[in-house]
Protein backbone atom coordinates (compact mmCIF):
# COMPACT_ATOMS: atom_id res chain seq x y z
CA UNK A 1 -1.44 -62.37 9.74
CA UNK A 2 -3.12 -61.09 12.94
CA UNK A 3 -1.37 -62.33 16.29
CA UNK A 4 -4.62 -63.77 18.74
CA UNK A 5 -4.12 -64.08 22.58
CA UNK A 6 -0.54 -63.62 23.84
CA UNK A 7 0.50 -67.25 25.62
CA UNK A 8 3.87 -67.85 27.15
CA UNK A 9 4.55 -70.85 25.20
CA UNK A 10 2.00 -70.81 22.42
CA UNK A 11 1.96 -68.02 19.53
CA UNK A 12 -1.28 -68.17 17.18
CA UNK A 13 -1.63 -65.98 14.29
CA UNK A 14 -4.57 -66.03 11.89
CA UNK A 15 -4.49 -64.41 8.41
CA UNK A 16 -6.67 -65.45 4.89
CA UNK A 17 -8.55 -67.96 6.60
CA UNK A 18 -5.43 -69.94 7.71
CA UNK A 19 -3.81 -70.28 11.16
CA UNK A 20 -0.17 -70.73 12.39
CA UNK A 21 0.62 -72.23 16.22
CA UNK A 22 4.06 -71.97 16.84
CA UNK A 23 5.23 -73.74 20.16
CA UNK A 24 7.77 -71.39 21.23
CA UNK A 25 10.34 -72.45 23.83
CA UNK A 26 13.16 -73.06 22.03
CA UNK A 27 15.79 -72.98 25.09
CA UNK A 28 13.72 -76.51 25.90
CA UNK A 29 14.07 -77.41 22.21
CA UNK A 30 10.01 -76.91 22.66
CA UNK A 31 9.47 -78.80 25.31
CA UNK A 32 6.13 -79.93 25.92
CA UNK A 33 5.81 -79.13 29.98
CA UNK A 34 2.29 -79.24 31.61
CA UNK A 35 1.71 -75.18 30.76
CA UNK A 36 2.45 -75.82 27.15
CA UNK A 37 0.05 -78.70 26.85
CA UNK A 38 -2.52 -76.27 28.95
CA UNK A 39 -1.38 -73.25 26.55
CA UNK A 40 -1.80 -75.61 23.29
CA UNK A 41 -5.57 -76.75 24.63
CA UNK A 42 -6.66 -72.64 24.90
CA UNK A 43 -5.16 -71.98 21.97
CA UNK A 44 -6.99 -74.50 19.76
CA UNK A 45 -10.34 -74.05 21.67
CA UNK A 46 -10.01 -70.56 20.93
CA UNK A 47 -9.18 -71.60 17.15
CA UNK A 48 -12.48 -73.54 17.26
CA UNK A 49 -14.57 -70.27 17.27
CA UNK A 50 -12.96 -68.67 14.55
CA UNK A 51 -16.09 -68.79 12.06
CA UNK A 52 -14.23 -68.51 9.05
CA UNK A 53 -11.18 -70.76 9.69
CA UNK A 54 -10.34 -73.31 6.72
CA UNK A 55 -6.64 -75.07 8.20
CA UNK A 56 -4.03 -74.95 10.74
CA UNK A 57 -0.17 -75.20 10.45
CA UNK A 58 1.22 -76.09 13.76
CA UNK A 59 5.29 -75.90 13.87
CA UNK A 60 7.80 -75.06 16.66
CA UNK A 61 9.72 -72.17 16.98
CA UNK A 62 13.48 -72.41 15.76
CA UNK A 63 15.32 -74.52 13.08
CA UNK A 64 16.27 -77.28 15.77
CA UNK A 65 12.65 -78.94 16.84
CA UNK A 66 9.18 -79.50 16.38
CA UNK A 67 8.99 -80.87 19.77
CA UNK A 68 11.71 -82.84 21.04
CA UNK A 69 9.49 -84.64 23.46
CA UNK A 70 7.61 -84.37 27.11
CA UNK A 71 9.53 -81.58 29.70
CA UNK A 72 11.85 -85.31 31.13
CA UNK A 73 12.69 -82.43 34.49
CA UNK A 74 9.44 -82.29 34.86
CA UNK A 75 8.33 -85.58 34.44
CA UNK A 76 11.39 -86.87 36.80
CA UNK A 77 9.96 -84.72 39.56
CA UNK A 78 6.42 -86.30 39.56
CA UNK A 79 4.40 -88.18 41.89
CA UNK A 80 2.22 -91.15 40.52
CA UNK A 81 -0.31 -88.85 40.71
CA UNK A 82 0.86 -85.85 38.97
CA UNK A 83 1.96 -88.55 36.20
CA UNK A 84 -1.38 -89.77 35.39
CA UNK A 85 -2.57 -86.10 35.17
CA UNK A 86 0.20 -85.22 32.97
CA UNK A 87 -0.83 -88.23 30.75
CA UNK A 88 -4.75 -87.49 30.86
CA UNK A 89 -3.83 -84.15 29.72
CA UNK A 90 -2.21 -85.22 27.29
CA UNK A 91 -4.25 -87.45 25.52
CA UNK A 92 -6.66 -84.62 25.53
CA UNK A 93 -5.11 -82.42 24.03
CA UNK A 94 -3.86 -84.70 21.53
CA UNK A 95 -7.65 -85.46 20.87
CA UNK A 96 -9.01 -82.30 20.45
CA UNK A 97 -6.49 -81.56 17.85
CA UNK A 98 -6.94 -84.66 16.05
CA UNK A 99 -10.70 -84.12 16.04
CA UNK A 100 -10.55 -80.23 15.55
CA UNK A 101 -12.97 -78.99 13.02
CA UNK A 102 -10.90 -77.83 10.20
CA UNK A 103 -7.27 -79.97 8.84
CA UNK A 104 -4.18 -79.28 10.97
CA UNK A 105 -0.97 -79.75 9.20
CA UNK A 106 2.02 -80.50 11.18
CA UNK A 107 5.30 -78.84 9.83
CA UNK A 108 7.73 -80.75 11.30
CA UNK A 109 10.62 -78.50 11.31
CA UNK A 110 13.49 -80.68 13.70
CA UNK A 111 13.09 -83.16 16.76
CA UNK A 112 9.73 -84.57 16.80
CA UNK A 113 10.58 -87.34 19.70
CA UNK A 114 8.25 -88.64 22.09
CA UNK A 115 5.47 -86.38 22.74
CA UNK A 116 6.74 -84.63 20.09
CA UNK A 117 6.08 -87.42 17.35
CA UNK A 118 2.87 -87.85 18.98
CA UNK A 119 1.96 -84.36 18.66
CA UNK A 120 2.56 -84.74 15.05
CA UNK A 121 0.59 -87.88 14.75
CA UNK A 122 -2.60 -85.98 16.01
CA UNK A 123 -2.25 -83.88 12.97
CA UNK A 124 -3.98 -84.81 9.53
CA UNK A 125 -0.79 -83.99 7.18
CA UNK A 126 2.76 -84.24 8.60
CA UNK A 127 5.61 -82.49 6.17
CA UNK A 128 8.63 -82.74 7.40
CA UNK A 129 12.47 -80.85 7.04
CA UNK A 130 15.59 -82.89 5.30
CA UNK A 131 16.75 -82.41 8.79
CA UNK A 132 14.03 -83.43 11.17
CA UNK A 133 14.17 -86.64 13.11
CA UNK A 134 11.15 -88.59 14.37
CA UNK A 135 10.68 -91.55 17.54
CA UNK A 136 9.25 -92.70 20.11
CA UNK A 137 12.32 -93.62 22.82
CA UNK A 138 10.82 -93.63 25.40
CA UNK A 139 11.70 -97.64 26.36
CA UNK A 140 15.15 -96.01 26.74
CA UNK A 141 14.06 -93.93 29.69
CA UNK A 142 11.67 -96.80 31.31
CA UNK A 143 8.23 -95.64 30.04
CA UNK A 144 5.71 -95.99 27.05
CA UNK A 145 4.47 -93.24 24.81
CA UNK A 146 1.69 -91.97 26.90
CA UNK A 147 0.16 -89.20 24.62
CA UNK A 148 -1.46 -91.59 22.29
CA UNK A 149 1.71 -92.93 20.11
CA UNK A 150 0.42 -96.67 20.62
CA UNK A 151 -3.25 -95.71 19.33
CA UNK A 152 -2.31 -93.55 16.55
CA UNK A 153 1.35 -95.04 15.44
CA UNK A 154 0.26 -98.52 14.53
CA UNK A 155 -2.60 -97.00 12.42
CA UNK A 156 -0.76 -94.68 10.61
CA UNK A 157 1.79 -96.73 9.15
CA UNK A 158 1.01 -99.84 10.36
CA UNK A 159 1.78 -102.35 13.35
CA UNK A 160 5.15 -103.92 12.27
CA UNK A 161 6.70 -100.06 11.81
CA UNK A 162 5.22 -98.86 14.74
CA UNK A 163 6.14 -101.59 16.65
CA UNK A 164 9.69 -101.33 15.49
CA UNK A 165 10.03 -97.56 16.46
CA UNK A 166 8.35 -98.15 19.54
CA UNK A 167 10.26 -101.58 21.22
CA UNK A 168 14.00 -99.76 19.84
CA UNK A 169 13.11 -96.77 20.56
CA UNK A 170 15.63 -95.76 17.45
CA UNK A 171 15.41 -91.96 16.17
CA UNK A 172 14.72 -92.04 12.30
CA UNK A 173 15.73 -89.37 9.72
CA UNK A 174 12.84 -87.75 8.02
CA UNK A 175 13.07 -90.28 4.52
CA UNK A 176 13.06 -93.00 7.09
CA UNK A 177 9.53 -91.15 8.62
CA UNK A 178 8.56 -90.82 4.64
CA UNK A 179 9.38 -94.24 3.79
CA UNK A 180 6.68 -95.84 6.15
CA UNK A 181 4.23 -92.87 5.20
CA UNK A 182 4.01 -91.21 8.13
CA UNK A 183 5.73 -87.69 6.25
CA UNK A 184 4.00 -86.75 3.23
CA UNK A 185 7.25 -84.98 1.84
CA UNK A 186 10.72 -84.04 3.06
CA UNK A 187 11.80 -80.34 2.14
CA UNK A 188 14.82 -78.41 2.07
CA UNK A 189 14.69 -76.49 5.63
CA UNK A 190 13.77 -72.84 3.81
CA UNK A 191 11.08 -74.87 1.68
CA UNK A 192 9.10 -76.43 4.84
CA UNK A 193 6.92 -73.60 5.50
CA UNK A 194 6.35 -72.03 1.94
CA UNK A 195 5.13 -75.49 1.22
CA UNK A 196 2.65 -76.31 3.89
CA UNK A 197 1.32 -72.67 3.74
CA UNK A 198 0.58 -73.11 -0.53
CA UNK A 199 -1.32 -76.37 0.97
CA UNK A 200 -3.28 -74.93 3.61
CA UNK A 201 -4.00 -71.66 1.73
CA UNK A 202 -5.79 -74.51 -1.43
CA UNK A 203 -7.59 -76.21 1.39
CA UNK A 204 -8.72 -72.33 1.70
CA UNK A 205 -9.98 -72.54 -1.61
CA UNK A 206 -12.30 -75.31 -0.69
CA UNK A 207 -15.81 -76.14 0.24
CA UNK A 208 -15.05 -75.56 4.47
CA UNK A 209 -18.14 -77.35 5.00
CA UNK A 210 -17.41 -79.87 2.67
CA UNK A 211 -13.59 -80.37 4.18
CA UNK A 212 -14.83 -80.12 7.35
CA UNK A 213 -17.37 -82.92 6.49
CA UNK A 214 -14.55 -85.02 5.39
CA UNK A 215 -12.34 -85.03 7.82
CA UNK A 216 -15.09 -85.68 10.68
CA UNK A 217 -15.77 -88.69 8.62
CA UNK A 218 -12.03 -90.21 8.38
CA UNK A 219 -11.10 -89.02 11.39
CA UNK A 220 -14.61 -90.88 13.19
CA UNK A 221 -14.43 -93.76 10.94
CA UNK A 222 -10.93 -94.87 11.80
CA UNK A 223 -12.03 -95.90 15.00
CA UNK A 224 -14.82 -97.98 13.86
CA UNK A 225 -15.93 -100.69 12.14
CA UNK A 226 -15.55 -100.15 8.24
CA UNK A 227 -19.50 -100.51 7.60
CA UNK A 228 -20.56 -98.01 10.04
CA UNK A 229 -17.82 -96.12 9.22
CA UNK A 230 -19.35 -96.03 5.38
CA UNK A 231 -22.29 -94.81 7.23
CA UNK A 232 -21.08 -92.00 8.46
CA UNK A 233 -19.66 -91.39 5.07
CA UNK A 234 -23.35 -91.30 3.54
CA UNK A 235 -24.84 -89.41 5.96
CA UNK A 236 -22.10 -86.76 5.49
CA UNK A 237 -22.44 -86.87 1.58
CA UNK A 238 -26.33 -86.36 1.82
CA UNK A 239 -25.38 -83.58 4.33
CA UNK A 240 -23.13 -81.57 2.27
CA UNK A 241 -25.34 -82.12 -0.66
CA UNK A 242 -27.93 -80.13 0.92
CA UNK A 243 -25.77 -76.80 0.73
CA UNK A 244 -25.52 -73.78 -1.01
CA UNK A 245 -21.92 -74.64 -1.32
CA UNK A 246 -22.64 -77.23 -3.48
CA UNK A 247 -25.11 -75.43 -5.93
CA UNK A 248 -22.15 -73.20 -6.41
CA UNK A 249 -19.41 -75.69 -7.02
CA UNK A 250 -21.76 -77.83 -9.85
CA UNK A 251 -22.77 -74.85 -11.32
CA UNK A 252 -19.06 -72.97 -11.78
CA UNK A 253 -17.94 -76.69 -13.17
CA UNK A 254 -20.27 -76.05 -15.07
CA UNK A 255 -19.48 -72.77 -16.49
CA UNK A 256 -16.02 -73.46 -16.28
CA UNK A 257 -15.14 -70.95 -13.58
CA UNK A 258 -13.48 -70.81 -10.22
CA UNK A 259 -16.01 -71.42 -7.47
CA UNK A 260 -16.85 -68.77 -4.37
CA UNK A 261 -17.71 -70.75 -1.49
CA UNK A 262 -19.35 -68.97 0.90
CA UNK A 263 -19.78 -71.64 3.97
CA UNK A 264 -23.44 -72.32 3.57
């Protein structure tokens, strides 16, 4: 792995096609203050113009949280103002992760509260630590989730579990997270990362520009109506048909061989 621009807050490395974004502030149990959501938007816009990039793991620093949740010093100091910039930034942030080019896995290794949870909802795949604990509590401190939670919550596991986590705003064990299918699978702590790297490293594998394909499709189609969204489904599928990519993956099932994708 080959460390990218040095951030404060935000450590990228990039090695075999994959790429790891740690959030590192651990004193602040990762803390998402307005320089780490700035930090987090460079690094993934520089991420986008990595030409080879298949996935990215994004985790936080430490054994104790993902993200625990918005910088609530921070927040307590701001004008109404300075509020509704923290919470535009936010949501775009949030965005341009959840419609970044290639999958971004969320390894969910502690406290994913608030902003934190959110963070992980922008991701494609969230695995999570036996010990990790998920929410959105923010009713408790006389606010909504305001990076997206009520957009992306309800349609990931549906309105009656969102709308539980979000009116009690109850923290949840990681089987609790699981049960409603927002975690794909609890690990043992020293298993989180081997795990979600094996994944990310077969996305690797892959067609990119048939992944890629795919998840602009889901990710677009979600937020539309189920017939266009089978449009943009078709379109895609005659796109990627068109490719050299997919001479090469007919022809080594085929032959029965491993395919070499080469992007094109």
């Amino acid at each position: 792995m080959t460390s990218m621009s040095a951030r404060e807050f935000v450590l990228v490395e990039v090695g075999d096609k994959v790429a790891e974004v740690t959030i590192a502030r651990p004193k602040a149990l990762n803390a998402l203050s307005s320089k780490v959501l700035h930090e987090l938007e460079q690094s993934f816009a520089e991420l986008a113009a990595v030409k080879d990039l298949a996935c990215v793991i994004l985790t936080g620093a430490g054994d104790r949280a993902f993200v625990a949740g918005a910088d609530i010093g921070e927040m307590r100091a701001m004008t109404k103002r300075q509020a509704e910039e923290f919470c535009r930034t936010g949501h775009r942030v949030f965005a341009a992760i959840e419609s970044f080019p290639t999958p971004v896995i969320a390894a969910v290794n502690g406290f994913a509260l608030g902003g934190g949870c959110e963070l992980a909802l922008a991701c494609d795949i969230i695995y999570a630590a036996a010990n990790a604990k998920f929410g959105q509590p923010e009713v408790k401190l006389g606010l909504i989730p305001g990076f997206g939670g009520t957009v992306r919550l309800p349609r990931k596991v549906g309105l009656a579990a969102a709308a539980e986590w979000i009116f009690t705003g109850e923290v949840y064990d990681a089987e609790a997270a699981e049960k409603i299918g927002l975690v794909r699978a609890v690990l043992p702590p020293g298993e989180l990362m081997p795990r979600v790297r094996a994944i990310a490293h077969t996305i690797a594998q892959r067609a990119p520009l048939a992944v890629r394909a795919a998840k602009q499709v889901m990710v677009e189609g979600l937020a539309t109506h189920p017939a266009e969204a089978a449009n943009f489904e078709q379109q895609a599928f005659i796109k990627v048909f068109d490719t050299s990519d997919l001479q090469e993956g007919t022809q080594a099932f085929l032959d029965k061989r491993e395919p070499t994708f080469r992007g094109e």
